[in-house]
N, C-alpha and C. Protein backbone atom coordinates (compact mmCIF):
# COMPACT_ATOMS: atom_id res chain seq x y z
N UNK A 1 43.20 -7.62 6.34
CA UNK A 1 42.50 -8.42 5.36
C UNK A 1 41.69 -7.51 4.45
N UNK A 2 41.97 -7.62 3.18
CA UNK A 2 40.93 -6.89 1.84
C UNK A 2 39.97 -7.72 2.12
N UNK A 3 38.70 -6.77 2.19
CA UNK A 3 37.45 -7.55 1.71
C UNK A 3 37.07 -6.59 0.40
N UNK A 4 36.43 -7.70 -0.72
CA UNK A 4 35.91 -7.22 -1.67
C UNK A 4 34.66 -7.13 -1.15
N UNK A 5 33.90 -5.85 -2.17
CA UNK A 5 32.34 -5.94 -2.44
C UNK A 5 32.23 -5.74 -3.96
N UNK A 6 31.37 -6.26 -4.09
CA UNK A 6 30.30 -6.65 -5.73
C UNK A 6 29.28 -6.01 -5.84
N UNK A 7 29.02 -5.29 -6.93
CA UNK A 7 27.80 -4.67 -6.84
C UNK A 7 27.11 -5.08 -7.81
N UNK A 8 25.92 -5.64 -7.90
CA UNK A 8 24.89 -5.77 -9.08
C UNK A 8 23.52 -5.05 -9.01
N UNK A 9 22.88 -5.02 -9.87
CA UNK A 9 21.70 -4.57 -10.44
C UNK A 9 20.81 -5.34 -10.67
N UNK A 10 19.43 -5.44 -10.26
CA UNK A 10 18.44 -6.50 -10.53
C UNK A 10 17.46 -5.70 -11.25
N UNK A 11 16.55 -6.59 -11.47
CA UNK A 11 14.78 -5.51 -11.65
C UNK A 11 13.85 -6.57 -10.92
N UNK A 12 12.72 -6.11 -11.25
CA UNK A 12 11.12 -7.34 -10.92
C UNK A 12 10.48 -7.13 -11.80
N UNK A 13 11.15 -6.89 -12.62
CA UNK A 13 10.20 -7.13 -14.48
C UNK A 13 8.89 -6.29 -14.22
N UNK A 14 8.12 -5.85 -14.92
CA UNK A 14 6.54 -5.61 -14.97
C UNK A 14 5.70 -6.38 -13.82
N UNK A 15 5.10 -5.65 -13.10
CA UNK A 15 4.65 -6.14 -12.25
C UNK A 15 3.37 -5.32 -12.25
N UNK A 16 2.16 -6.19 -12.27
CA UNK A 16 0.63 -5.98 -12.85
C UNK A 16 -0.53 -6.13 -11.38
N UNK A 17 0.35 -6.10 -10.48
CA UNK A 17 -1.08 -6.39 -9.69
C UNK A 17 -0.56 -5.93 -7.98
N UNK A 18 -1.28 -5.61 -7.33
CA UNK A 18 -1.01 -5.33 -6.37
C UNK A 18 -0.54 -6.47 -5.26
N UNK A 19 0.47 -5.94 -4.65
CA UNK A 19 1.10 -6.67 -3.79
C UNK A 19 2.86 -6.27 -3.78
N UNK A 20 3.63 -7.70 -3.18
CA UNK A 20 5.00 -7.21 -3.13
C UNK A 20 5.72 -7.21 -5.27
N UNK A 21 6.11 -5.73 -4.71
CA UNK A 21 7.23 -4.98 -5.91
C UNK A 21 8.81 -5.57 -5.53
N UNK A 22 8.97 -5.33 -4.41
CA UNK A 22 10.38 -5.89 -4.16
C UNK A 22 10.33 -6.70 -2.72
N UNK A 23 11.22 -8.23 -2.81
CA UNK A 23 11.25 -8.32 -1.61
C UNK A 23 12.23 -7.89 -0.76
N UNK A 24 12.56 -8.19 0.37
CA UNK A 24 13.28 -8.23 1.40
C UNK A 24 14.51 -8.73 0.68
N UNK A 25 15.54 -7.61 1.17
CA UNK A 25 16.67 -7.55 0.61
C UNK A 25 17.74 -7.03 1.35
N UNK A 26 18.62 -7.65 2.53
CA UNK A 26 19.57 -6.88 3.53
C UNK A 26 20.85 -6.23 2.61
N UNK A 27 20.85 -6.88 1.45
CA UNK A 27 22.24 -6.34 0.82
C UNK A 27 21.51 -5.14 -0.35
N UNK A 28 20.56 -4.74 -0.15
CA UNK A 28 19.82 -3.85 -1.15
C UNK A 28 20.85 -2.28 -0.56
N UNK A 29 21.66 -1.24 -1.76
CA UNK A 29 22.00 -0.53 -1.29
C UNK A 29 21.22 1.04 -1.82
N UNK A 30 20.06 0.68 -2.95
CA UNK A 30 19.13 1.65 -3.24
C UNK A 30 18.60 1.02 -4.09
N UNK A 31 16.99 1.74 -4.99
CA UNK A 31 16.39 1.33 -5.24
C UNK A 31 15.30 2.34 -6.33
N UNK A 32 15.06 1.93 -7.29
CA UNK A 32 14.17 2.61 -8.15
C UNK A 32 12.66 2.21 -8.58
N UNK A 33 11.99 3.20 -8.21
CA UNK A 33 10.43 2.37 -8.50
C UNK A 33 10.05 3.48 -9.87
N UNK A 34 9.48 2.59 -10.73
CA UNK A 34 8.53 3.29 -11.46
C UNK A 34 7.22 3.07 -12.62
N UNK A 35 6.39 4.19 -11.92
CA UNK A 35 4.54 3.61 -12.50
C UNK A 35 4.71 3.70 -13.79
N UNK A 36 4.85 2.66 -14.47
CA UNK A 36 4.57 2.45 -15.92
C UNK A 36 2.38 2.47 -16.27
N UNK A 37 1.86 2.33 -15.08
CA UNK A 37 0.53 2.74 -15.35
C UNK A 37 -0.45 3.75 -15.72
N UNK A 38 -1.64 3.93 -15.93
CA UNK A 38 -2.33 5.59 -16.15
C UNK A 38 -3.32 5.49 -15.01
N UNK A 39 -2.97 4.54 -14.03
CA UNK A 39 -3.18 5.48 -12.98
C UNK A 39 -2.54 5.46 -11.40
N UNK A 40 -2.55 6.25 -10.67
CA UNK A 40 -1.59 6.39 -9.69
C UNK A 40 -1.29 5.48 -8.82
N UNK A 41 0.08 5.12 -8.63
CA UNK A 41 0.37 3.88 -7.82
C UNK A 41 0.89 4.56 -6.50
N UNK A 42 0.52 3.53 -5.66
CA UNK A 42 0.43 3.96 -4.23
C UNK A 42 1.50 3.01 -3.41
N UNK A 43 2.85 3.33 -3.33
CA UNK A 43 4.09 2.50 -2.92
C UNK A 43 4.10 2.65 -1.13
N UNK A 44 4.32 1.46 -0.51
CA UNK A 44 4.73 1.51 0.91
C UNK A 44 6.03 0.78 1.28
N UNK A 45 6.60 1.06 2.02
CA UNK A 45 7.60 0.38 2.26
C UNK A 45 7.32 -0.20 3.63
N UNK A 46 7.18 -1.57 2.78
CA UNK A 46 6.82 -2.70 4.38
C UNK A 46 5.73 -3.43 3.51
N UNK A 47 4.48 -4.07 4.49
CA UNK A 47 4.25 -4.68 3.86
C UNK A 47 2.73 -4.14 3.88
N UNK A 48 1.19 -4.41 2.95
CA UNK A 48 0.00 -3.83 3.01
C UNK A 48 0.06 -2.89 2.00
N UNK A 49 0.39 -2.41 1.57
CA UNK A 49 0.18 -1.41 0.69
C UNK A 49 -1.59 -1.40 -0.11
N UNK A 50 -1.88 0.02 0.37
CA UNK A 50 -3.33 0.28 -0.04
C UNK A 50 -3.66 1.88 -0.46
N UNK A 51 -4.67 2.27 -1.02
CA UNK A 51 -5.08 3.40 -1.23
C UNK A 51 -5.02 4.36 -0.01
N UNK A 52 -5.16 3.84 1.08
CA UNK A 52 -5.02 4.18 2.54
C UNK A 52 -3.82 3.89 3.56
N UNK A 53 -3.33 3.05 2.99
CA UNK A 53 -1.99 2.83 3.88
C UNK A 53 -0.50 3.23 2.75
N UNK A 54 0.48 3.77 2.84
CA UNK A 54 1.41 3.90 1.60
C UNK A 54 2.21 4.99 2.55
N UNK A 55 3.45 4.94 1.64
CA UNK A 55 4.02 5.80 2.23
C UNK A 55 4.24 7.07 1.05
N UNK A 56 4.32 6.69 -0.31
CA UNK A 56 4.50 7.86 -1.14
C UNK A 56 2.94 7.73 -2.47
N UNK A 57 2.82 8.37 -3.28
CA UNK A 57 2.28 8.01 -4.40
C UNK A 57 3.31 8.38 -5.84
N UNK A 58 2.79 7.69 -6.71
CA UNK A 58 3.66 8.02 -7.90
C UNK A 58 2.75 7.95 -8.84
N UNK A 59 2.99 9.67 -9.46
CA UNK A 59 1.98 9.88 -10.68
C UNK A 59 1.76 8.99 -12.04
N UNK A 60 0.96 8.98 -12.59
CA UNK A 60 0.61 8.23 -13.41
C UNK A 60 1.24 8.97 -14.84
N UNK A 61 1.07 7.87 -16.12
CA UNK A 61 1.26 8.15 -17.34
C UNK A 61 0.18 8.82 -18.15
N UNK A 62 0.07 8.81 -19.20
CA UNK A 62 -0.93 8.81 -20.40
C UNK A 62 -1.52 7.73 -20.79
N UNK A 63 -0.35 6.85 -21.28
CA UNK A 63 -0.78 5.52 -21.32
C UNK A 63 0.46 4.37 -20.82
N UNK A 64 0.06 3.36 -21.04
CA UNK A 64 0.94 1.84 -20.26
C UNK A 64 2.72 2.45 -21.00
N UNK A 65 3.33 2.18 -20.23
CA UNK A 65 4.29 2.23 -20.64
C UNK A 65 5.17 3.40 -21.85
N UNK A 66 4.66 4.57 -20.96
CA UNK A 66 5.17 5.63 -22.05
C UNK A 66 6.15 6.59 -21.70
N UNK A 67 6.44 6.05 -20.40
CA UNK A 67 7.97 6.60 -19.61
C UNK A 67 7.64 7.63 -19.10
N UNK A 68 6.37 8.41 -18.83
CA UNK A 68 5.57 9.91 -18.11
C UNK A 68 4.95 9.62 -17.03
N UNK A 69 5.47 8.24 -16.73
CA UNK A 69 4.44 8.23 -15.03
C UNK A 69 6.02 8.37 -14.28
N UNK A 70 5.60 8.98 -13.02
CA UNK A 70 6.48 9.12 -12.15
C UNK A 70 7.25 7.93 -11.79
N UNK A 71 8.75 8.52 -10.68
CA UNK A 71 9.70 7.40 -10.32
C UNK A 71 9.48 8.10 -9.17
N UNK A 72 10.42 7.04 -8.26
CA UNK A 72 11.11 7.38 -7.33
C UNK A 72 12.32 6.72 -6.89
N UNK A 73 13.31 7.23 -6.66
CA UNK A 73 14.90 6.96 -6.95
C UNK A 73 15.21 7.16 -4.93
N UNK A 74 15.72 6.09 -4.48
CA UNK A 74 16.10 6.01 -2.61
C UNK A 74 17.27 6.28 -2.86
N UNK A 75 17.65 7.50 -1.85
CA UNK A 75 19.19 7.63 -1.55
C UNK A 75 19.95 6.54 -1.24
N UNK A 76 21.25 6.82 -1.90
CA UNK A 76 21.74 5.21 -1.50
C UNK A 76 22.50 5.52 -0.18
N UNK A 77 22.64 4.28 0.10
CA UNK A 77 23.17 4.78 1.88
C UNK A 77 22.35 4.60 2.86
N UNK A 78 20.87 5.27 2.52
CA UNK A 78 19.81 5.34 3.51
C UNK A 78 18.73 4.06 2.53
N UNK A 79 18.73 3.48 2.42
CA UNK A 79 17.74 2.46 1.32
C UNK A 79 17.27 1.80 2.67
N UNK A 80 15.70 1.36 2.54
CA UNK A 80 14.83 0.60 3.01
C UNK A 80 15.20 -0.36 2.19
N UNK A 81 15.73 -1.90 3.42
CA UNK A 81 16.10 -2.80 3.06
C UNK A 81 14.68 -3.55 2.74
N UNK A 82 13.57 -3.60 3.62
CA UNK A 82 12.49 -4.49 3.65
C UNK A 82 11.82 -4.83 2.67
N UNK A 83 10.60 -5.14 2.43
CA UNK A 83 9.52 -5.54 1.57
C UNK A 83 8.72 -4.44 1.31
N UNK A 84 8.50 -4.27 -0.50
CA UNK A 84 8.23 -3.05 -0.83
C UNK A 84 7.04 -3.43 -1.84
N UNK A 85 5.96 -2.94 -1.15
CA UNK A 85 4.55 -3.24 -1.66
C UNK A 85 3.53 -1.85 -2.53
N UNK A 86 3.26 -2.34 -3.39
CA UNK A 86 2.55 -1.63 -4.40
C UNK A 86 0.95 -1.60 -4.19
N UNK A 87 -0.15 -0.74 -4.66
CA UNK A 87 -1.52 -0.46 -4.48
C UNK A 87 -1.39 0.68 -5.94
N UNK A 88 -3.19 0.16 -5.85
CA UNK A 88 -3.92 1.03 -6.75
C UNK A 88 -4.76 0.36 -7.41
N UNK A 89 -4.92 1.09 -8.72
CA UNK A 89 -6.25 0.63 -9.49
C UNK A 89 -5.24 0.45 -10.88
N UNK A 90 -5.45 -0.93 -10.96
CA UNK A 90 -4.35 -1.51 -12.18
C UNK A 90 -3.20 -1.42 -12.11
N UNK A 91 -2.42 -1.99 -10.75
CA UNK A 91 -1.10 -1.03 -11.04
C UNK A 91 -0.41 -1.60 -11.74
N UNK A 92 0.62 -0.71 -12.12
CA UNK A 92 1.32 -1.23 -13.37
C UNK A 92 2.99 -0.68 -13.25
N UNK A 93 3.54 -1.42 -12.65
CA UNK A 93 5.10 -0.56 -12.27
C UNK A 93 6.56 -1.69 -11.91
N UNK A 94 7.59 -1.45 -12.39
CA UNK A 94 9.06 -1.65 -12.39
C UNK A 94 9.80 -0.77 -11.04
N UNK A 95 10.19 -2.11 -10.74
CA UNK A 95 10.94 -1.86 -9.91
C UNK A 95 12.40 -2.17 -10.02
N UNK A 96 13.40 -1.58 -9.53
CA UNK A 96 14.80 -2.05 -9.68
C UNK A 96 15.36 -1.39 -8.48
N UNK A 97 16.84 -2.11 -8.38
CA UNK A 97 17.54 -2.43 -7.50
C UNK A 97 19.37 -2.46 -7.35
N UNK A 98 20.11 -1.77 -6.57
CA UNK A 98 21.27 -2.14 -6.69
C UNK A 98 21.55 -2.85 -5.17
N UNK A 99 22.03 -4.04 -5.04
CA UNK A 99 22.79 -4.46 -4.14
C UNK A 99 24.59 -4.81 -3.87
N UNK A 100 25.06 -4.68 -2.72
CA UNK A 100 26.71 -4.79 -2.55
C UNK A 100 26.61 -5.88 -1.92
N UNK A 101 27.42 -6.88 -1.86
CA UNK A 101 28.10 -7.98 -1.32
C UNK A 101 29.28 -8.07 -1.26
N UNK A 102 30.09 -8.43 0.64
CA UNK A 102 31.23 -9.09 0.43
C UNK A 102 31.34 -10.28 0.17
N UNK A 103 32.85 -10.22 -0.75
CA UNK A 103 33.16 -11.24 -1.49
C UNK A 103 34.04 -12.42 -0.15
C-alpha cells in the first residue's frame, strides 16, 4: 500500500505578549522562531516560559520588525513536537512551522 504525505507550512502571525508561540503539534516536522522585538526573547520548549526558565534566548533587533533580531531554525527530523512558549520584556516574535501528514 502507497501512503501519501502532505507537507504544509503554517505561521502564528505576530505574536505580542508572552505566552504560547506555537501549540502542540504531533505532525510538526520543524520549526522557525523569530524575535521581531528590541529586546531579547526568551523561547522554551514546553510550557512556562520566563526570564528564568527557557531553553534558548534570541537576540534582539534595533527596532520592531527590522529582520536583525535573531532566529532559530529546529533540525527537521529531530523537531520538538510540544508547546512552544515565549518570555521577555515586550516580546515581539513569529513563529512558523512545517508539518507532514498521511494522506
Amino acid at each position: 500500500m502507497l501512503v501519501l504525505k502532505t507537507r504544509k507550512t503554517s505561521n502564528s502571525g505576530i505574536v505580542t505578549s508572552e505566552g504560547t508561540l506555537l501549540a502542540a503539534n504531533p505532525a510538526r516536522v520543524s520549526y522557525k522562531i523569530q524575535n521581531l522585538g528590541q529586546n531579547p526573547l526568551f523561547v522554551r520548549e514546553g510550557s512556562g516560559a520566563s526570564v528564568s526558565n527557557f531553553d534558548y534566548i534570541l537576540a534582539a533587533g534595533t527596532v520592531n520588525d527590522d529582520g536583525k533580531g535573531a532566529s532559530y531554525d529546529s533540525p527537521e527530523g529531530q523537531c520538538y513536537v510540544g508547546i512552544i512558549t515565549i518570555a521577555g520584556t515586550s516580546p515581539r516574535a513569529v513563529g512558523s512551522y512545517r508539518e507532514e501528514n498521511a494522506n
